[in-house]
N, C-alpha and C. Protein backbone atom coordinates (compact mmCIF):
# COMPACT_ATOMS: atom_id res chain seq x y z
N UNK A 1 66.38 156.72 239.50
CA UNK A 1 66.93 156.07 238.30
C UNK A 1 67.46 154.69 238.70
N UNK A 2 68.57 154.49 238.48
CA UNK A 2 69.11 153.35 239.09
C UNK A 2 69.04 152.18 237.84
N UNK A 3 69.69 151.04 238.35
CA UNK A 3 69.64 149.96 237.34
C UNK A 3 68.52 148.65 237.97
N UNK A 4 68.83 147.92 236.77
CA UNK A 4 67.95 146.55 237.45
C UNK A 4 66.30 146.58 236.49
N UNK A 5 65.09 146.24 236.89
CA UNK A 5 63.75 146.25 236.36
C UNK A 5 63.64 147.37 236.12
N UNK A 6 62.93 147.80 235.31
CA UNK A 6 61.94 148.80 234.65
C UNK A 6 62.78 149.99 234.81
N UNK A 7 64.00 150.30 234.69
CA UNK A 7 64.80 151.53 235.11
C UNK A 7 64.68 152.61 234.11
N UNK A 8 64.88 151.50 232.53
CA UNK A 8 65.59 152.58 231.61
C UNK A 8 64.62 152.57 230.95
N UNK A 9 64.41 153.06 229.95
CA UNK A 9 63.83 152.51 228.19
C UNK A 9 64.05 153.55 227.20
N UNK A 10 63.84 152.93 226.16
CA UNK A 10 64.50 153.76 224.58
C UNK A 10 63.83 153.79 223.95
N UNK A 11 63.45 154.55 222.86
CA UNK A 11 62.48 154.99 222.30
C UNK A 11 63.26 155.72 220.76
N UNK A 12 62.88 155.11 219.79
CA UNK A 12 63.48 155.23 218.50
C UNK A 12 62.40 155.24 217.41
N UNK A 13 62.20 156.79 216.72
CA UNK A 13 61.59 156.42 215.95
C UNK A 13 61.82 157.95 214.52
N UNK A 14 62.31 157.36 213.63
CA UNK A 14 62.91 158.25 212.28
C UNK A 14 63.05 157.67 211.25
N UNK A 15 64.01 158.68 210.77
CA UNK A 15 65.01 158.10 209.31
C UNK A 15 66.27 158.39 209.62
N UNK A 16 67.53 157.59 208.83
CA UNK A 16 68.87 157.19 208.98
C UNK A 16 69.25 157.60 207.62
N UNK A 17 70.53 158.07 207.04
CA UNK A 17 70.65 157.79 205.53
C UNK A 17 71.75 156.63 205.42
N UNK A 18 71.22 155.64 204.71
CA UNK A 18 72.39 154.28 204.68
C UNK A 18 73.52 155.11 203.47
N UNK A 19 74.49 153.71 203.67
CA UNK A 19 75.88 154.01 202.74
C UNK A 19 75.43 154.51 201.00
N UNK A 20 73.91 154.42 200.96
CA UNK A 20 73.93 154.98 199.24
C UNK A 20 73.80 156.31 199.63
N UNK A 21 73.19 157.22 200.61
CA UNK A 21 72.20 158.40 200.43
C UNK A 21 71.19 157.83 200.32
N UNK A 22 70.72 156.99 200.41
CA UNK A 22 68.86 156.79 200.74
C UNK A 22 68.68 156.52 202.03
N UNK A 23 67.14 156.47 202.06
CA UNK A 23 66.90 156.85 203.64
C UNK A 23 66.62 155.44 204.12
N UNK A 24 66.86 155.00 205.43
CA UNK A 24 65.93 154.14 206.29
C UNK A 24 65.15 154.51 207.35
N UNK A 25 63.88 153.59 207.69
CA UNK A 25 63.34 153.96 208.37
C UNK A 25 63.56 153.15 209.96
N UNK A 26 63.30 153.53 211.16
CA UNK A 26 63.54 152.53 212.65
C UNK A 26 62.49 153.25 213.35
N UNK A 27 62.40 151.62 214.06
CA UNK A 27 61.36 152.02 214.91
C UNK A 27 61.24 151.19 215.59
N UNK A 28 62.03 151.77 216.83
CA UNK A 28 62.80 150.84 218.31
C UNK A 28 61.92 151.40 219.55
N UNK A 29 61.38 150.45 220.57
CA UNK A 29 61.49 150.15 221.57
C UNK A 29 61.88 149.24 222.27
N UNK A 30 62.59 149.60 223.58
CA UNK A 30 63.24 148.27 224.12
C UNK A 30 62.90 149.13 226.01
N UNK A 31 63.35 147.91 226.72
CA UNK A 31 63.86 148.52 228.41
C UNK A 31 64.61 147.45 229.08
N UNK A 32 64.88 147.75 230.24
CA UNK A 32 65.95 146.57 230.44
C UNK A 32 65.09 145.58 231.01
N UNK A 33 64.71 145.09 230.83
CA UNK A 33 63.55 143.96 231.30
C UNK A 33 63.52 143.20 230.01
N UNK A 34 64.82 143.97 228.43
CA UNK A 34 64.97 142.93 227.95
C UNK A 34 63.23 142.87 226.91
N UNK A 35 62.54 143.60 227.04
CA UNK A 35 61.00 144.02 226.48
C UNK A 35 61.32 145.01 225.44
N UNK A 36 60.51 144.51 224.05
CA UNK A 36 61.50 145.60 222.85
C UNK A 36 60.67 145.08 221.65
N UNK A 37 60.64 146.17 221.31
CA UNK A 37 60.61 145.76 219.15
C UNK A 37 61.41 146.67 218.76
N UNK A 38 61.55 145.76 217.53
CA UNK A 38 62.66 146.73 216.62
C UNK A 38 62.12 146.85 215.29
N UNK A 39 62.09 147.39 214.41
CA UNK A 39 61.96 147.75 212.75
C UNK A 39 62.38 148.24 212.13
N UNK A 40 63.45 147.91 211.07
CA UNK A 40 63.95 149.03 210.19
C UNK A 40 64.02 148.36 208.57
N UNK A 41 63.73 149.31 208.03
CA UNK A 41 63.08 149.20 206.80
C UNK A 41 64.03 150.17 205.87
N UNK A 42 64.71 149.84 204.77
CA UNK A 42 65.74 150.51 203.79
C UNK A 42 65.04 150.07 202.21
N UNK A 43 63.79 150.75 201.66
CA UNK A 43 63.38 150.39 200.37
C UNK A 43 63.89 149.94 199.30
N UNK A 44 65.37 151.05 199.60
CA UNK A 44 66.33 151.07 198.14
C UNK A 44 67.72 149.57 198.07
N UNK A 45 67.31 148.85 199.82
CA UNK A 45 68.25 147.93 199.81
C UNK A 45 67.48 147.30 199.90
N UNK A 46 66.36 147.06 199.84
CA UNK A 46 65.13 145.76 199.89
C UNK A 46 65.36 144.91 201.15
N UNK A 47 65.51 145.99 202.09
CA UNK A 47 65.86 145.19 203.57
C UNK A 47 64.69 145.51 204.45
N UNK A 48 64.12 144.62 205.16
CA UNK A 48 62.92 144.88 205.66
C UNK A 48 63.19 143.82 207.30
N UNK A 49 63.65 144.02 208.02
CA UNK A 49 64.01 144.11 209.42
C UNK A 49 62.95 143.56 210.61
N UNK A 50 62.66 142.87 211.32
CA UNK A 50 61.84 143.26 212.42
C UNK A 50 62.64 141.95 213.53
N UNK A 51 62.54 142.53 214.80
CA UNK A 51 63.43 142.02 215.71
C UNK A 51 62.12 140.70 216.40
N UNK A 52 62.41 139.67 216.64
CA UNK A 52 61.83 138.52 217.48
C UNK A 52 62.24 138.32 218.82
N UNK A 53 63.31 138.63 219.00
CA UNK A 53 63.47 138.46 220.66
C UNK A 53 64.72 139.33 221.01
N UNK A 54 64.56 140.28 221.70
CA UNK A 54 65.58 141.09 222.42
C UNK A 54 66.50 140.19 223.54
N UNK A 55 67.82 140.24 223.28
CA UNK A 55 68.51 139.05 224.00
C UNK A 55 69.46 140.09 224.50
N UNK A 56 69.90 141.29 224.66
CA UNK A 56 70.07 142.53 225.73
C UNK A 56 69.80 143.87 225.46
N UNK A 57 69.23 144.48 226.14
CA UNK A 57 69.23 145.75 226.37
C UNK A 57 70.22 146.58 227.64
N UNK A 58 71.13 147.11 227.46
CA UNK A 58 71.99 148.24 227.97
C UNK A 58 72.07 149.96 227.95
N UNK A 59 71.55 149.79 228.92
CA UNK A 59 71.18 151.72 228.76
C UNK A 59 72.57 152.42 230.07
N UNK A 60 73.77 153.06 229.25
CA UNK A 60 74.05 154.05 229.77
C UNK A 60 74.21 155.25 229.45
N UNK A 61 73.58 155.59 229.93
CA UNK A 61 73.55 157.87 230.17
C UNK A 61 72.56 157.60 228.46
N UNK A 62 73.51 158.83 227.94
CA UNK A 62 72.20 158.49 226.73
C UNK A 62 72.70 157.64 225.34
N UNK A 63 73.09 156.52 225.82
CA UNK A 63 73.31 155.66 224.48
C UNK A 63 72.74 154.43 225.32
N UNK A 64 71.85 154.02 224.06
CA UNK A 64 71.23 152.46 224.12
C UNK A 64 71.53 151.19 223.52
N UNK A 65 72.27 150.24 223.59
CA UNK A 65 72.87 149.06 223.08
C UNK A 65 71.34 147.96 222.93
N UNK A 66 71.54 147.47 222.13
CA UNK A 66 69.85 146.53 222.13
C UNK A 66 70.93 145.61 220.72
N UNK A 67 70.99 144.41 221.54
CA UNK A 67 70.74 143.07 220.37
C UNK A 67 70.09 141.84 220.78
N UNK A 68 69.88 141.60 219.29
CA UNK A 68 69.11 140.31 219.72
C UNK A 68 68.94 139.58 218.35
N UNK A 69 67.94 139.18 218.31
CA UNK A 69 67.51 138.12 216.70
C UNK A 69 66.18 138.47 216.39
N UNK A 70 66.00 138.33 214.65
CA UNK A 70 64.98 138.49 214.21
C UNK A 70 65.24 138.02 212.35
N UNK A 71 64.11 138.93 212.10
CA UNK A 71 63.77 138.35 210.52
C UNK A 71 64.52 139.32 209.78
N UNK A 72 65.28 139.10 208.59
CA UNK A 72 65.66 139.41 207.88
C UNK A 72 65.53 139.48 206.63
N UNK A 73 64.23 139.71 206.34
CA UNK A 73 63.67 138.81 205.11
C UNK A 73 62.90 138.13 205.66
N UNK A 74 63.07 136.87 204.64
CA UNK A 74 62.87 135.36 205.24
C UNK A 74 63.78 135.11 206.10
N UNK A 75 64.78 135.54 206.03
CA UNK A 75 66.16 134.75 207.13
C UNK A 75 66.09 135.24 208.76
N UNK A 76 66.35 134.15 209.38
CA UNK A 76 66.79 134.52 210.61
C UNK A 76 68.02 135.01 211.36
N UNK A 77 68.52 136.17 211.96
CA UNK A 77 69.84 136.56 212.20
C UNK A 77 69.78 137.23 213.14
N UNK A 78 71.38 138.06 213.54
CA UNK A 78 71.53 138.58 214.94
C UNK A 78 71.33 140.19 214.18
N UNK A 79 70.81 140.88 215.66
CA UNK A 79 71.24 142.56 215.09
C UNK A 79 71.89 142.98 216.60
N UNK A 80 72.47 143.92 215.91
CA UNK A 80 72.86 145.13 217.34
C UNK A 80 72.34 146.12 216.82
N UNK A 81 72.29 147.19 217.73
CA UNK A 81 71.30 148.48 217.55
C UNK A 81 72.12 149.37 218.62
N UNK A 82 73.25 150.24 218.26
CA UNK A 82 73.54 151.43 218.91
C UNK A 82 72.73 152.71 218.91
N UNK A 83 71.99 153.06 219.69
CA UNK A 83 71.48 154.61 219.28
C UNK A 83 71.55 155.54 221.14
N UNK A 84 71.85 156.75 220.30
CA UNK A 84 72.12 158.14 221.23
C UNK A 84 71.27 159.00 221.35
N UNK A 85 70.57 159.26 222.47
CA UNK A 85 69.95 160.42 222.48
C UNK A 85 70.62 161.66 223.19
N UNK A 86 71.31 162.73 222.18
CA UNK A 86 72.28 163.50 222.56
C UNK A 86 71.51 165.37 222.46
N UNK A 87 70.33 165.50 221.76
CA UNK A 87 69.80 166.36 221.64
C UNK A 87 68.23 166.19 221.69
N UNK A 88 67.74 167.38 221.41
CA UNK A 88 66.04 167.22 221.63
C UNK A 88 65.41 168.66 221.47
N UNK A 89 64.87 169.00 219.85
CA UNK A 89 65.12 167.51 219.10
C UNK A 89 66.27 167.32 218.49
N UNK A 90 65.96 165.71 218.05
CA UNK A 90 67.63 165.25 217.91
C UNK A 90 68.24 165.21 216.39
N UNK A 91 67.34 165.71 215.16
CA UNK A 91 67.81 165.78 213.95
C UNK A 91 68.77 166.11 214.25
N UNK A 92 69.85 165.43 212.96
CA UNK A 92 71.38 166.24 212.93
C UNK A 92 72.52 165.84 214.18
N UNK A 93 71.55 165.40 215.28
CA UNK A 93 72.60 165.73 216.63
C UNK A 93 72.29 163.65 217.18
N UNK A 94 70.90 163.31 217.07
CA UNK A 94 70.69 161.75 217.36
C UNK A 94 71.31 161.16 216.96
N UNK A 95 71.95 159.90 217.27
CA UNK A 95 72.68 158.92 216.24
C UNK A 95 72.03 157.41 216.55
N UNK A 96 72.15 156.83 215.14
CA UNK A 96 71.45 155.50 215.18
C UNK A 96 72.28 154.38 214.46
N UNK A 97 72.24 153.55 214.96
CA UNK A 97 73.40 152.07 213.60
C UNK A 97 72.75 151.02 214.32
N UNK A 98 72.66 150.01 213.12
CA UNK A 98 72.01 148.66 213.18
C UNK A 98 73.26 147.72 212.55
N UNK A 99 73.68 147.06 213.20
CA UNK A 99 74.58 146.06 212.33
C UNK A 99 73.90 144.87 212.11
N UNK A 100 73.57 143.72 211.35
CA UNK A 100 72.68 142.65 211.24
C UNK A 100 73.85 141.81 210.83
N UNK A 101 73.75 140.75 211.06
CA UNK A 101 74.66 139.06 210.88
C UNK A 101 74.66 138.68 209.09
N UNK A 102 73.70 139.31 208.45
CA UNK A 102 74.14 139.28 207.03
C UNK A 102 75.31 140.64 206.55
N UNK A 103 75.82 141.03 207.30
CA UNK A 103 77.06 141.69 207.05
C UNK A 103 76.48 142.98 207.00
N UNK A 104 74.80 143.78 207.32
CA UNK A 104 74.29 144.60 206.07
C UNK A 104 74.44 145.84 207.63
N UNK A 105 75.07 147.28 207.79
CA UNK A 105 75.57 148.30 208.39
C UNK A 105 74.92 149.43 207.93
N UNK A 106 73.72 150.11 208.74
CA UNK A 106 73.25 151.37 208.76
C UNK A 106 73.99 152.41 210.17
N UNK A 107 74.06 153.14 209.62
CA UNK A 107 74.31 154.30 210.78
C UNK A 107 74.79 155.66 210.15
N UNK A 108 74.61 156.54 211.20
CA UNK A 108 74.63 157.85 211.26
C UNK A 108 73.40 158.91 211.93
N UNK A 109 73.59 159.87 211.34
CA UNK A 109 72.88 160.79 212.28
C UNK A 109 71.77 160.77 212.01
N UNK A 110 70.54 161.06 212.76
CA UNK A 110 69.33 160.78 212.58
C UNK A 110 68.82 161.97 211.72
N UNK A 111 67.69 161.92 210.53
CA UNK A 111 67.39 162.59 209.73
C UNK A 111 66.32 163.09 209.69
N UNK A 112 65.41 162.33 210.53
CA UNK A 112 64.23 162.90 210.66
C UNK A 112 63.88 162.44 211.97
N UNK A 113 62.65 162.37 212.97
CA UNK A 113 61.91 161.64 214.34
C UNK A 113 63.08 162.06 215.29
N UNK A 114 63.17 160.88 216.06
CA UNK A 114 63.32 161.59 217.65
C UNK A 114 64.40 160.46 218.48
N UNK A 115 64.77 160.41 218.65
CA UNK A 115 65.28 159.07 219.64
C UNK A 115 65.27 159.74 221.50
N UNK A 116 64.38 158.68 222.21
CA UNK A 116 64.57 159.44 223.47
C UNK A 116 65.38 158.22 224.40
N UNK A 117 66.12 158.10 225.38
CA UNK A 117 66.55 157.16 226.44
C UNK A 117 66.36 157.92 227.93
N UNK A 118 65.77 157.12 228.59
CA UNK A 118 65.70 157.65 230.08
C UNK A 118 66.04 155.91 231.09
């Protein structure tokens, strides 16, 4: 294991329920080499997400920190991306949150897919 190149990577891919009860969708890869996409998609908030450049990735034990910048829309902004891989599988027990620079906060337990970190 260890830290440094090619050590860790994360692997994110489900549904979230945002602050209405509707669902979002993510769909994260990242490793610490700083190498990553991100996507998350919320229909009912007309938020449609995708990350342009991963500016850190932090993997300890099983929670993954990943921010960086991307599209927001049309707009350009920052995200962070907390997610846990605490079970397997991880419905009910995974946890995922995206905070984005337009103020806009998903998180909670994962609802559907998988989140893995090694």
């Amino acid at each position: 294991m260890g830290h440094g190149h090619g050590g860790h990577k994360g692997n994110g891919d489900g549904t979230v329920t945002d602050g209405s009860g509707n669902e979002a969708q993510f769909s994260i890869f990242a490793n610490d080499d700083q190498i990553g996409k991100v996507a998350v998609v919320d229909p009912t908030m007309g938020l449609v997400f995708q990350s342009a450049f991963i500016g850190s990735a932090v993997f300890d034990g099983t929670t993954a920190t990943i921010e960086g910048t991307g599209f927001i829309g049309d707009a350009f902004g920052q995200f962070r991306i907390v997610m846990q891989d605490l079970a397997n599988p991880g419905v009910g027990q995974d946890t995922f949150s995206i905070e984005l620079s337009t103020g806009v906060t998903i998180s909670g337990t994962i609802t559907s897919g998988e989140i893995a970190i090694s």
